[in-house]
Structure formats: structure tokens, C-alpha cells
PDB file of N, CA and C in Angstrom:
ATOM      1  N   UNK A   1     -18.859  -9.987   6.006  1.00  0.00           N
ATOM      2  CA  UNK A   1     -17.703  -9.232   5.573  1.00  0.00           C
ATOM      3  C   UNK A   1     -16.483  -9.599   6.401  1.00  0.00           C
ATOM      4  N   UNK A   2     -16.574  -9.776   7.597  1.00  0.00           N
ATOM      5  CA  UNK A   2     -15.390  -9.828   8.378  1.00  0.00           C
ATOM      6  C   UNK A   2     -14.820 -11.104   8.669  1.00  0.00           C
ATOM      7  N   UNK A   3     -15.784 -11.664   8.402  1.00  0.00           N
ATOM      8  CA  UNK A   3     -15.317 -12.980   7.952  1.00  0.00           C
ATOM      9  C   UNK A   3     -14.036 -13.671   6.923  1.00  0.00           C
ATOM     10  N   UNK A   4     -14.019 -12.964   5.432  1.00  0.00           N
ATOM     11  CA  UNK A   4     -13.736 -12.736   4.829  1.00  0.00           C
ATOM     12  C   UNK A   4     -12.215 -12.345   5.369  1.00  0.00           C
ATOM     13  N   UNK A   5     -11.960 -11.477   6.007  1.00  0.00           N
ATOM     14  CA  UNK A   5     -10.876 -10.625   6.467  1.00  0.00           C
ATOM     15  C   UNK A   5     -10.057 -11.441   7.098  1.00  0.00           C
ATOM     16  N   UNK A   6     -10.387 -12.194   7.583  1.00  0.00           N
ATOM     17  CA  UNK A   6      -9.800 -13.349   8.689  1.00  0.00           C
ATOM     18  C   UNK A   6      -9.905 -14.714   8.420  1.00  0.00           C
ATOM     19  N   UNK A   7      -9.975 -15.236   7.031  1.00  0.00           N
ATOM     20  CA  UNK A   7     -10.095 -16.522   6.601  1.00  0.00           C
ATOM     21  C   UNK A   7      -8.455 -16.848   6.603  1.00  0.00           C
ATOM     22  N   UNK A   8      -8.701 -17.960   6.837  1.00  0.00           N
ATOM     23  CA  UNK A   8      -7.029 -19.048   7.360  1.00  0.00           C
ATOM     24  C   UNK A   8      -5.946 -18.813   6.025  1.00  0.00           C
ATOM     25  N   UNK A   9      -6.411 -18.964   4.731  1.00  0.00           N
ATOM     26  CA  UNK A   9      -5.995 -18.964   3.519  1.00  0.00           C
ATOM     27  C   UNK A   9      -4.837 -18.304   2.885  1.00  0.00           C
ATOM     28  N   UNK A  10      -4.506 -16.999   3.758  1.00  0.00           N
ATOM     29  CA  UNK A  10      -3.646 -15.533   3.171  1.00  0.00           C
ATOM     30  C   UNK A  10      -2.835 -15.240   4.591  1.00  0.00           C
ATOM     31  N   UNK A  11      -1.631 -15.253   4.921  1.00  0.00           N
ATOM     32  CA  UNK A  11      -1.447 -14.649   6.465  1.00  0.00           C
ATOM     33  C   UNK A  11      -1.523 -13.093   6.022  1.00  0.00           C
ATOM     34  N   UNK A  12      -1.476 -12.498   7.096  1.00  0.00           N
ATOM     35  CA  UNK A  12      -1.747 -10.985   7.570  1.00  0.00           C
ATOM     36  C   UNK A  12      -1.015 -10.151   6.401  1.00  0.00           C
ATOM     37  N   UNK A  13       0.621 -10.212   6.022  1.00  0.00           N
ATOM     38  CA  UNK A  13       1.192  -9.886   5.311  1.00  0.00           C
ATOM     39  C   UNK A  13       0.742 -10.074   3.673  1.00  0.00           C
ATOM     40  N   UNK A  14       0.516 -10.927   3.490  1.00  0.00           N
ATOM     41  CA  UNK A  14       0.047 -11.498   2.170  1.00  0.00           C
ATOM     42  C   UNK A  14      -1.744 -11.074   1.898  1.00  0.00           C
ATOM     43  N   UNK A  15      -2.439 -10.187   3.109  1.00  0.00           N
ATOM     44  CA  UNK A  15      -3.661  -9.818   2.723  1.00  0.00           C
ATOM     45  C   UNK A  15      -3.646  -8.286   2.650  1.00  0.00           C
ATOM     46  N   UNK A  16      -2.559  -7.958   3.300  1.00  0.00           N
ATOM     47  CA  UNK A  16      -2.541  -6.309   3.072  1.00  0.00           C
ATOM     48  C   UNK A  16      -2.149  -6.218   1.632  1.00  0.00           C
ATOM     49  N   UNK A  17      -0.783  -6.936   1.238  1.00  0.00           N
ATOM     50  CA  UNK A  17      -0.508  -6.313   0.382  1.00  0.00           C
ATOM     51  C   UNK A  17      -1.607  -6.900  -1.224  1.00  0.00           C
ATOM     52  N   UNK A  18      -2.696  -7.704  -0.744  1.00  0.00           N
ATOM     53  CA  UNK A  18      -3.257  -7.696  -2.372  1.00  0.00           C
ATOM     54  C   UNK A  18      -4.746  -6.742  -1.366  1.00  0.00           C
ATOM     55  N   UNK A  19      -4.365  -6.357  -0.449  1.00  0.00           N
ATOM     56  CA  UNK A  19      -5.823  -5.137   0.147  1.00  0.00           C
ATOM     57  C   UNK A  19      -5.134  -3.997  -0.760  1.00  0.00           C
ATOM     58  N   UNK A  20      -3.616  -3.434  -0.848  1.00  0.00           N
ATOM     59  CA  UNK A  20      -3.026  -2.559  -1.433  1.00  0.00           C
ATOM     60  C   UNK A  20      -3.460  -2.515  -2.830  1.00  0.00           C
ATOM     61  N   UNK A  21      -3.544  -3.329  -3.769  1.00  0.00           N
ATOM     62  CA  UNK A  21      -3.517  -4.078  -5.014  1.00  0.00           C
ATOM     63  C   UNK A  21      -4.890  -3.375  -5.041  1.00  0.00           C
ATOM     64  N   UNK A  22      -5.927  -4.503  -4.281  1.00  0.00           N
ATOM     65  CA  UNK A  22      -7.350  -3.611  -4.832  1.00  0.00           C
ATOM     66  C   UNK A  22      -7.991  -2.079  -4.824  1.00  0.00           C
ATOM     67  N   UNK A  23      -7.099  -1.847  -3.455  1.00  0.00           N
ATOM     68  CA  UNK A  23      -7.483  -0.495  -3.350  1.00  0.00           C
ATOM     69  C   UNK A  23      -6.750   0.611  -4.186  1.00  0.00           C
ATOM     70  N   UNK A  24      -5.668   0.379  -5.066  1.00  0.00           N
ATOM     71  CA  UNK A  24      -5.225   1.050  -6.579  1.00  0.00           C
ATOM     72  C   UNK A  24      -6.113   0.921  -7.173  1.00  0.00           C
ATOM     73  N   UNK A  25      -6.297  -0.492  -7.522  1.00  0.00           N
ATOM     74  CA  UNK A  25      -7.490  -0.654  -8.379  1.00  0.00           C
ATOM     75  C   UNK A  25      -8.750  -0.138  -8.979  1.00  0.00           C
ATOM     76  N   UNK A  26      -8.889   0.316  -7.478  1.00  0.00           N
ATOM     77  CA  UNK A  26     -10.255   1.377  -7.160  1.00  0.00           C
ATOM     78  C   UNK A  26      -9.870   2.630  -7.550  1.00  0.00           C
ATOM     79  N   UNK A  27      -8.938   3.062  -7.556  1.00  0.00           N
ATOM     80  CA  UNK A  27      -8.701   4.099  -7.226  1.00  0.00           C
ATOM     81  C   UNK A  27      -8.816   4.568  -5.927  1.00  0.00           C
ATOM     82  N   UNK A  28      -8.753   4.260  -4.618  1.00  0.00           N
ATOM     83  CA  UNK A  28      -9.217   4.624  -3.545  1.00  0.00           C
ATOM     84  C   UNK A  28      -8.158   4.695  -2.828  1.00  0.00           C
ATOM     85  N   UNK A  29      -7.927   6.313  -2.922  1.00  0.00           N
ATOM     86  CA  UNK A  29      -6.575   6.963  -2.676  1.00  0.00           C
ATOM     87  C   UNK A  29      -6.218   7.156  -0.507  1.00  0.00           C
ATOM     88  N   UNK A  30      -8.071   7.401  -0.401  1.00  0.00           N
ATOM     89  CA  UNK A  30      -8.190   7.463   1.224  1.00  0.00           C
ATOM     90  C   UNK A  30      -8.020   6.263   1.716  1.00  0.00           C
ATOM     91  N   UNK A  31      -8.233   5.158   1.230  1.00  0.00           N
ATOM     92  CA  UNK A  31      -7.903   4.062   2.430  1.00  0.00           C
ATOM     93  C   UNK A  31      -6.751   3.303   1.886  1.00  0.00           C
ATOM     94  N   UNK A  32      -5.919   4.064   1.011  1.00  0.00           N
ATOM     95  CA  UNK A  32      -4.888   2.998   0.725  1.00  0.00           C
ATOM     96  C   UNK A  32      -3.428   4.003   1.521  1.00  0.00           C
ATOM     97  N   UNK A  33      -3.763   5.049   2.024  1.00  0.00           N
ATOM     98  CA  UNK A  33      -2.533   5.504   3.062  1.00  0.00           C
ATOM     99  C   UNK A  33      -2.382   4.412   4.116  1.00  0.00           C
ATOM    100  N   UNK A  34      -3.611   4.139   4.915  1.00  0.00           N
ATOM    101  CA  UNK A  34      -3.857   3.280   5.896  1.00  0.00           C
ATOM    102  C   UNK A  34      -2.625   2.091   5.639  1.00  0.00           C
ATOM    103  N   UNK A  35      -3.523   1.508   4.184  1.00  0.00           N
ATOM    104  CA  UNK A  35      -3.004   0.104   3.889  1.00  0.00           C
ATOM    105  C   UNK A  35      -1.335  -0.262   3.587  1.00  0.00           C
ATOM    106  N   UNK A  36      -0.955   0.968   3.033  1.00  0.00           N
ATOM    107  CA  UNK A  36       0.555   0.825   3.038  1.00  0.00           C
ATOM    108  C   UNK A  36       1.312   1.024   3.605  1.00  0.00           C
ATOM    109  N   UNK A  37       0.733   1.942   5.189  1.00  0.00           N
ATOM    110  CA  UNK A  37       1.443   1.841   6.098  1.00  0.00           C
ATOM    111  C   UNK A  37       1.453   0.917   6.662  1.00  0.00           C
ATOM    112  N   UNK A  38       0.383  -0.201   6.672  1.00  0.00           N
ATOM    113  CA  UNK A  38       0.593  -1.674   7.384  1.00  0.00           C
ATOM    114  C   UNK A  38       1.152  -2.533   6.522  1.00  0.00           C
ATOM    115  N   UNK A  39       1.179  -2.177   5.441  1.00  0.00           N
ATOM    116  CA  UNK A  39       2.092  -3.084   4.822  1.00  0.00           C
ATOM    117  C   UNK A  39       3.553  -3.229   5.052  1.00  0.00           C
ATOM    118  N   UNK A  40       3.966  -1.659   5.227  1.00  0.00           N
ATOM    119  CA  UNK A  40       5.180  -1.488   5.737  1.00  0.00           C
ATOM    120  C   UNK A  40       5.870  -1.627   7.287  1.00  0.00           C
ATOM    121  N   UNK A  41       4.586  -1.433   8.074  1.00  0.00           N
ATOM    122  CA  UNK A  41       4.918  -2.252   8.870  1.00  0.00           C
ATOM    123  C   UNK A  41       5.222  -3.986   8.777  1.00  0.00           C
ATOM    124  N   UNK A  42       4.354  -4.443   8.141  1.00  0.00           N
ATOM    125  CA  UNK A  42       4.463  -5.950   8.317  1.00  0.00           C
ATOM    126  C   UNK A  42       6.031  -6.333   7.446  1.00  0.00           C
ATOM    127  N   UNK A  43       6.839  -5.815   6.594  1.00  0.00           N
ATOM    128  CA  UNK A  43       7.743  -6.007   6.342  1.00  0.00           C
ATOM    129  C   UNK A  43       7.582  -6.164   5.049  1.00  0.00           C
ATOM    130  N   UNK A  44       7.064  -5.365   4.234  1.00  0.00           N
ATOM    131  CA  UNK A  44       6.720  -5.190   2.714  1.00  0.00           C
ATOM    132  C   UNK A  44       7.432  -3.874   2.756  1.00  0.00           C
ATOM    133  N   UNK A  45       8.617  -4.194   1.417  1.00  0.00           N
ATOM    134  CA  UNK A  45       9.216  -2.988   1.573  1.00  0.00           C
ATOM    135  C   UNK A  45       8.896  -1.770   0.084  1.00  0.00           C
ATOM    136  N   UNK A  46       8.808  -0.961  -0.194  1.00  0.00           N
ATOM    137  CA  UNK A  46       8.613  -0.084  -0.330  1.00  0.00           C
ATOM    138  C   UNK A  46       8.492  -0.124  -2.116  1.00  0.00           C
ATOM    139  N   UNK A  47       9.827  -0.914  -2.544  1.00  0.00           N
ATOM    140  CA  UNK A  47       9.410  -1.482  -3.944  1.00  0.00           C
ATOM    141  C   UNK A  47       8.733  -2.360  -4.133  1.00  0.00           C
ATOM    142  N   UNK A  48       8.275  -3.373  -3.101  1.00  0.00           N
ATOM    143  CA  UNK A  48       7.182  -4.201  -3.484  1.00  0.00           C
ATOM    144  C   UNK A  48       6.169  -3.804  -3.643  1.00  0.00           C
ATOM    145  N   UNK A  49       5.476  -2.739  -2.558  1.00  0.00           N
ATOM    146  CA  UNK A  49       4.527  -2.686  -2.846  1.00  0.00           C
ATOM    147  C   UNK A  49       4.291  -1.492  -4.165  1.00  0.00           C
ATOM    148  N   UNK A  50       5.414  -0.450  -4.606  1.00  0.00           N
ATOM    149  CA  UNK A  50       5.098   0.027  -5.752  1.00  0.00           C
ATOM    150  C   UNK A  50       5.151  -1.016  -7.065  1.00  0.00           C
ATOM    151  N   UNK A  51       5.630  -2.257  -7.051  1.00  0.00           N
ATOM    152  CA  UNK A  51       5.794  -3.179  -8.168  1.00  0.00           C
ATOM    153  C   UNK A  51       4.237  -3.704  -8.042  1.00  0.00           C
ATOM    154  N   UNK A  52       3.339  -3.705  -6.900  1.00  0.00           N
ATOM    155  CA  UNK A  52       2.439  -4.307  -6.478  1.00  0.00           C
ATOM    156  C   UNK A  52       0.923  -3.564  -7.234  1.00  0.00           C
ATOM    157  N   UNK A  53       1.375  -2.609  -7.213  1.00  0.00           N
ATOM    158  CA  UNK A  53       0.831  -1.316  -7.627  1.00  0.00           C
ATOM    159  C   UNK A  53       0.843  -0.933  -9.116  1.00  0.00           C
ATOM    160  N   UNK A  54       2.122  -1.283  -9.442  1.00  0.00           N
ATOM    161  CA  UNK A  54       2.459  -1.457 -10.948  1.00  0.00           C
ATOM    162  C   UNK A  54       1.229  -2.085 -11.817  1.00  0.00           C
ATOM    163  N   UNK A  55       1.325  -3.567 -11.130  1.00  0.00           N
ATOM    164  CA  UNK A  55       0.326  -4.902 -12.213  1.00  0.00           C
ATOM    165  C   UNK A  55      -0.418  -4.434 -11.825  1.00  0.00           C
ATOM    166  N   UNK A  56      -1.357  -3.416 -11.464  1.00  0.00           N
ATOM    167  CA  UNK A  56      -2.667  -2.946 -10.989  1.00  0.00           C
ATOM    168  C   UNK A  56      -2.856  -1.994 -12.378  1.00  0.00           C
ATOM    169  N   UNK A  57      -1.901  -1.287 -13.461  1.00  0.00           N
ATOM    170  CA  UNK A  57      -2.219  -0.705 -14.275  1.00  0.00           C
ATOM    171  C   UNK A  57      -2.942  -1.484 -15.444  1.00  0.00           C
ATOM    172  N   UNK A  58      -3.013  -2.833 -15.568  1.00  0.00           N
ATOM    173  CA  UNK A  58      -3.342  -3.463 -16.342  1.00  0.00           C
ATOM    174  C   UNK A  58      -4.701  -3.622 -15.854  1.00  0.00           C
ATOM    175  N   UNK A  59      -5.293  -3.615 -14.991  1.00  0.00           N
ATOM    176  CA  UNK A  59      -6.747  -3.802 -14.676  1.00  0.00           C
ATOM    177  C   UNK A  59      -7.312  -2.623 -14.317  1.00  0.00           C
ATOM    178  N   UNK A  60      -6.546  -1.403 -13.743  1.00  0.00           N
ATOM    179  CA  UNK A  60      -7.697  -0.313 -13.429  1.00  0.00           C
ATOM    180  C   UNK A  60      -7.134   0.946 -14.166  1.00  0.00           C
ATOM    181  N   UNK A  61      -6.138   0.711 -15.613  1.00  0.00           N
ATOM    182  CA  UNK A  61      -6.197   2.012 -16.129  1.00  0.00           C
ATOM    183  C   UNK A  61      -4.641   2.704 -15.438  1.00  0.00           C
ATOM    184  N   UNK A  62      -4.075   3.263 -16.481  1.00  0.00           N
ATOM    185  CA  UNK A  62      -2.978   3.559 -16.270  1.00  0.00           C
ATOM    186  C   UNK A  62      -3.279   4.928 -15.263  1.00  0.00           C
ATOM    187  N   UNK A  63      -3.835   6.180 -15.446  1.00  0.00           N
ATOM    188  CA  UNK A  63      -4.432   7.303 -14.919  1.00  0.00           C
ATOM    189  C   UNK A  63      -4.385   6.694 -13.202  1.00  0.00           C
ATOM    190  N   UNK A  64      -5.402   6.171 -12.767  1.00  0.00           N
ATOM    191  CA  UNK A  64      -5.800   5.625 -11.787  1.00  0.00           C
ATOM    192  C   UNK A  64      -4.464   5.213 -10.785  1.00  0.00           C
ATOM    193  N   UNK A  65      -3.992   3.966 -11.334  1.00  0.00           N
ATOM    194  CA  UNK A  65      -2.762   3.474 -10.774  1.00  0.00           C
ATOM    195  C   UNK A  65      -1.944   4.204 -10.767  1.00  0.00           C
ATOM    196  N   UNK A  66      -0.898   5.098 -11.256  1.00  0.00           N
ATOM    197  CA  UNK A  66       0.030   5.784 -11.410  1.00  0.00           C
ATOM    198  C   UNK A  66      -0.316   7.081 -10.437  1.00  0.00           C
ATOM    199  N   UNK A  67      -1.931   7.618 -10.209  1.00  0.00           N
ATOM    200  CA  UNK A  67      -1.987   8.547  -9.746  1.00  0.00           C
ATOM    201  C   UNK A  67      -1.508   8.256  -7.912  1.00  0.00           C
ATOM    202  N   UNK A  68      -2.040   6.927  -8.137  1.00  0.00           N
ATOM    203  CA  UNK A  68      -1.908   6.831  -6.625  1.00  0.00           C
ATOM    204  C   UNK A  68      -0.796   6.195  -6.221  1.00  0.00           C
ATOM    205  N   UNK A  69       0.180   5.858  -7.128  1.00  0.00           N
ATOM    206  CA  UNK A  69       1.273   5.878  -6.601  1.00  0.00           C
ATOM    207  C   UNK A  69       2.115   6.990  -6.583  1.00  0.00           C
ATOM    208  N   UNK A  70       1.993   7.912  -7.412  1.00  0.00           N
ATOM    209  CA  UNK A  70       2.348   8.995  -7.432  1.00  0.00           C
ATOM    210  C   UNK A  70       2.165   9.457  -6.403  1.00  0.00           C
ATOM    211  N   UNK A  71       1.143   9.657  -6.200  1.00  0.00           N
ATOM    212  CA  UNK A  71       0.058  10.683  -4.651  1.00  0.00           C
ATOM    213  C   UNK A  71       0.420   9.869  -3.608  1.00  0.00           C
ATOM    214  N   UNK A  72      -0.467   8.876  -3.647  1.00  0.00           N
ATOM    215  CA  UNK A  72      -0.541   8.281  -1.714  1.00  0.00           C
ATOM    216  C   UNK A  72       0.747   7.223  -1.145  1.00  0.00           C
ATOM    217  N   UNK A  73       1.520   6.958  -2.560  1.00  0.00           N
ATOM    218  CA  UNK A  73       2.444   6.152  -2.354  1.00  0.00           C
ATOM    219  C   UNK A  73       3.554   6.724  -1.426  1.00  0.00           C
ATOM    220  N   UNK A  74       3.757   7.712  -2.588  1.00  0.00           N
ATOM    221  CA  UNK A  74       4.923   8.860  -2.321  1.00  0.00           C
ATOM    222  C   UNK A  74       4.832   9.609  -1.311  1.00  0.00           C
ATOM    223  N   UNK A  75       3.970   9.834  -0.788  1.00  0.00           N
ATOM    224  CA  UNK A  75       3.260  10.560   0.344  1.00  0.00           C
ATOM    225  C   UNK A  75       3.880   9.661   1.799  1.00  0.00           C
ATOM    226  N   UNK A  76       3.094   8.922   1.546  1.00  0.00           N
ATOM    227  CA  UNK A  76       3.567   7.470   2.934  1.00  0.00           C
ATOM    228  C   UNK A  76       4.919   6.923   2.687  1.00  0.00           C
ATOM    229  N   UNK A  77       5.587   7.240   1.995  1.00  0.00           N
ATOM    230  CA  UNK A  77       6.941   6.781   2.071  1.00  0.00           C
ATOM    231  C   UNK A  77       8.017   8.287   2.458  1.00  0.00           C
ATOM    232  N   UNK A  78       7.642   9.113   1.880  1.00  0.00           N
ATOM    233  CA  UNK A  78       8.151  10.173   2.418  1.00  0.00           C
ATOM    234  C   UNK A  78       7.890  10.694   4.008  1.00  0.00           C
ATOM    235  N   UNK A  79       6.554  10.209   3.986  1.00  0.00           N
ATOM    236  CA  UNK A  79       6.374  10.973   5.530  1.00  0.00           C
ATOM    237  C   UNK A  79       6.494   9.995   6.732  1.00  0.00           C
ATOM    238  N   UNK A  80       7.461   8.551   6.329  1.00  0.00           N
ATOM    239  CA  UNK A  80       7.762   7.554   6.772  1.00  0.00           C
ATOM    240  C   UNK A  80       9.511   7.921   7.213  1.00  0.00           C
ATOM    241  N   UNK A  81       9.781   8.469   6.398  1.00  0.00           N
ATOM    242  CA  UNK A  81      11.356   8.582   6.164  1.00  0.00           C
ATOM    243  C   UNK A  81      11.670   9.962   6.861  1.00  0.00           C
ATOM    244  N   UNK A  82      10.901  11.019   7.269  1.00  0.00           N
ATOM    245  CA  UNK A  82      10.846  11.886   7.499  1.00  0.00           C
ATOM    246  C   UNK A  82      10.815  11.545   9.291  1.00  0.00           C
ATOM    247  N   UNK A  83       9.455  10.812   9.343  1.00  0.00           N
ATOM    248  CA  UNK A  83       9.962  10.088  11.160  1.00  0.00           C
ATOM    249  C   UNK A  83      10.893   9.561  11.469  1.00  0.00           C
ATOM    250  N   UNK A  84      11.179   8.967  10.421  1.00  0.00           N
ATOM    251  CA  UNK A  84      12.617   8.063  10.874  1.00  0.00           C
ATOM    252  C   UNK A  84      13.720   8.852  10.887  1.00  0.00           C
ATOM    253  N   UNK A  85      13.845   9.616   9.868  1.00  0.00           N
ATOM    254  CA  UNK A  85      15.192  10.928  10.388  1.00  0.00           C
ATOM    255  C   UNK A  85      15.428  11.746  11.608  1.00  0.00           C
ATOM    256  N   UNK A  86      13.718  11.381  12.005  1.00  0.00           N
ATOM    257  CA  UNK A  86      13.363  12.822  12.850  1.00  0.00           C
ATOM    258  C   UNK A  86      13.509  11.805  14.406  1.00  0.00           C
ATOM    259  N   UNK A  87      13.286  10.535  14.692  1.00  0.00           N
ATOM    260  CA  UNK A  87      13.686   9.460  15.910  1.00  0.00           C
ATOM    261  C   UNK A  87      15.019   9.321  15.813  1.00  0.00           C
ATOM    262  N   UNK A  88      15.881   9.233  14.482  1.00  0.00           N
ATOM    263  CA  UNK A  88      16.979   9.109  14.750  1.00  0.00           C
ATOM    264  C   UNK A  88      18.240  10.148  15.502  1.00  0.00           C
ATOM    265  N   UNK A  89      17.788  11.287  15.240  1.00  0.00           N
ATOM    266  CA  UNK A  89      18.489  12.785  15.739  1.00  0.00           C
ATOM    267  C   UNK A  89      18.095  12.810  16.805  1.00  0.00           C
ATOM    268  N   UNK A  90      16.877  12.078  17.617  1.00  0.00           N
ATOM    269  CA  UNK A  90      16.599  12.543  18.894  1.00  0.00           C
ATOM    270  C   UNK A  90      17.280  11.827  20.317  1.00  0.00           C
TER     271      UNK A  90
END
């Protein structure tokens, strides 16, 4: 498995964000908070990865995709913007 994770092929940036991709896919709303906060760290900004998220309705069902951008997207971008208001006043 971990192998896999660390093959030369994809840099770091370019594996989160299709880790983002599958984990819509899944529907797998718990480990894709994780994933989009490293995405956003690595410098994936915020419409990419909802556009990223988008082409994911074509393979796992509109319900699925939409929920979790709805839910975990919106979630991690809000409570992203919310630190950042909250470092900037201090």
C-alpha cells in the first residue's frame, strides 16, 4: 500500500488532489476533511478543488458528490477562513 503513496510518477500536490477526487467518489466524507486541507495547504485553491469534485459527479452519482461538497467542502473552507480572520485581528 504505501508504496503506492510514494511512487515517483504524481508530485505531492498532484496526489492529494486526485486522493480528493477518489475520496468524493466514495463518498467518504471522514477522510476527505483531512485531504482538502492538504490540498490547501499545498496550494490548491479552493475552486479547484470544488471543480475537482465536480467531474467526480459523473462517476459516483450526483447525491454523493454534491453532498460532500456541500458538507465537507464547505465546512473546511469556512472553518479555514474563520482562522484566518481570527490570526489576522490578533
Amino acid at each position: 500500500m504505501w508504496e503506492a503513496t510514494f511512487r515517483p510518477g504524481l508530485d505531492l500536490k498532484s496526489r492529494l488532489l486526485a486522493t480528493v477526487a477518489g475520496l468524493t467518489a466514495m463518498g467518504n466524507t471522514q477522510q476527505l476533511r483531512f485531504y482538502i486541507n492538504g490540498a490547501l495547504n499545498l496550494g490548491w485553491t479552493e475552486e479547484e478543488i470544488v471543480e475537482c469534485m465536480m467531474q467526480m459527479l459523473i462517476y459516483a452519482g450526483f447525491p454523493v458528490a454534491l453532498n460532500s461538497i456541500l458538507t465537507v467542502a464547505a465546512e473546511v473552507f469556512a472553518e479555514r477562513k474563520t482562522k484566518s480572520n481570527k490570526g489576522g485581528s490578533e
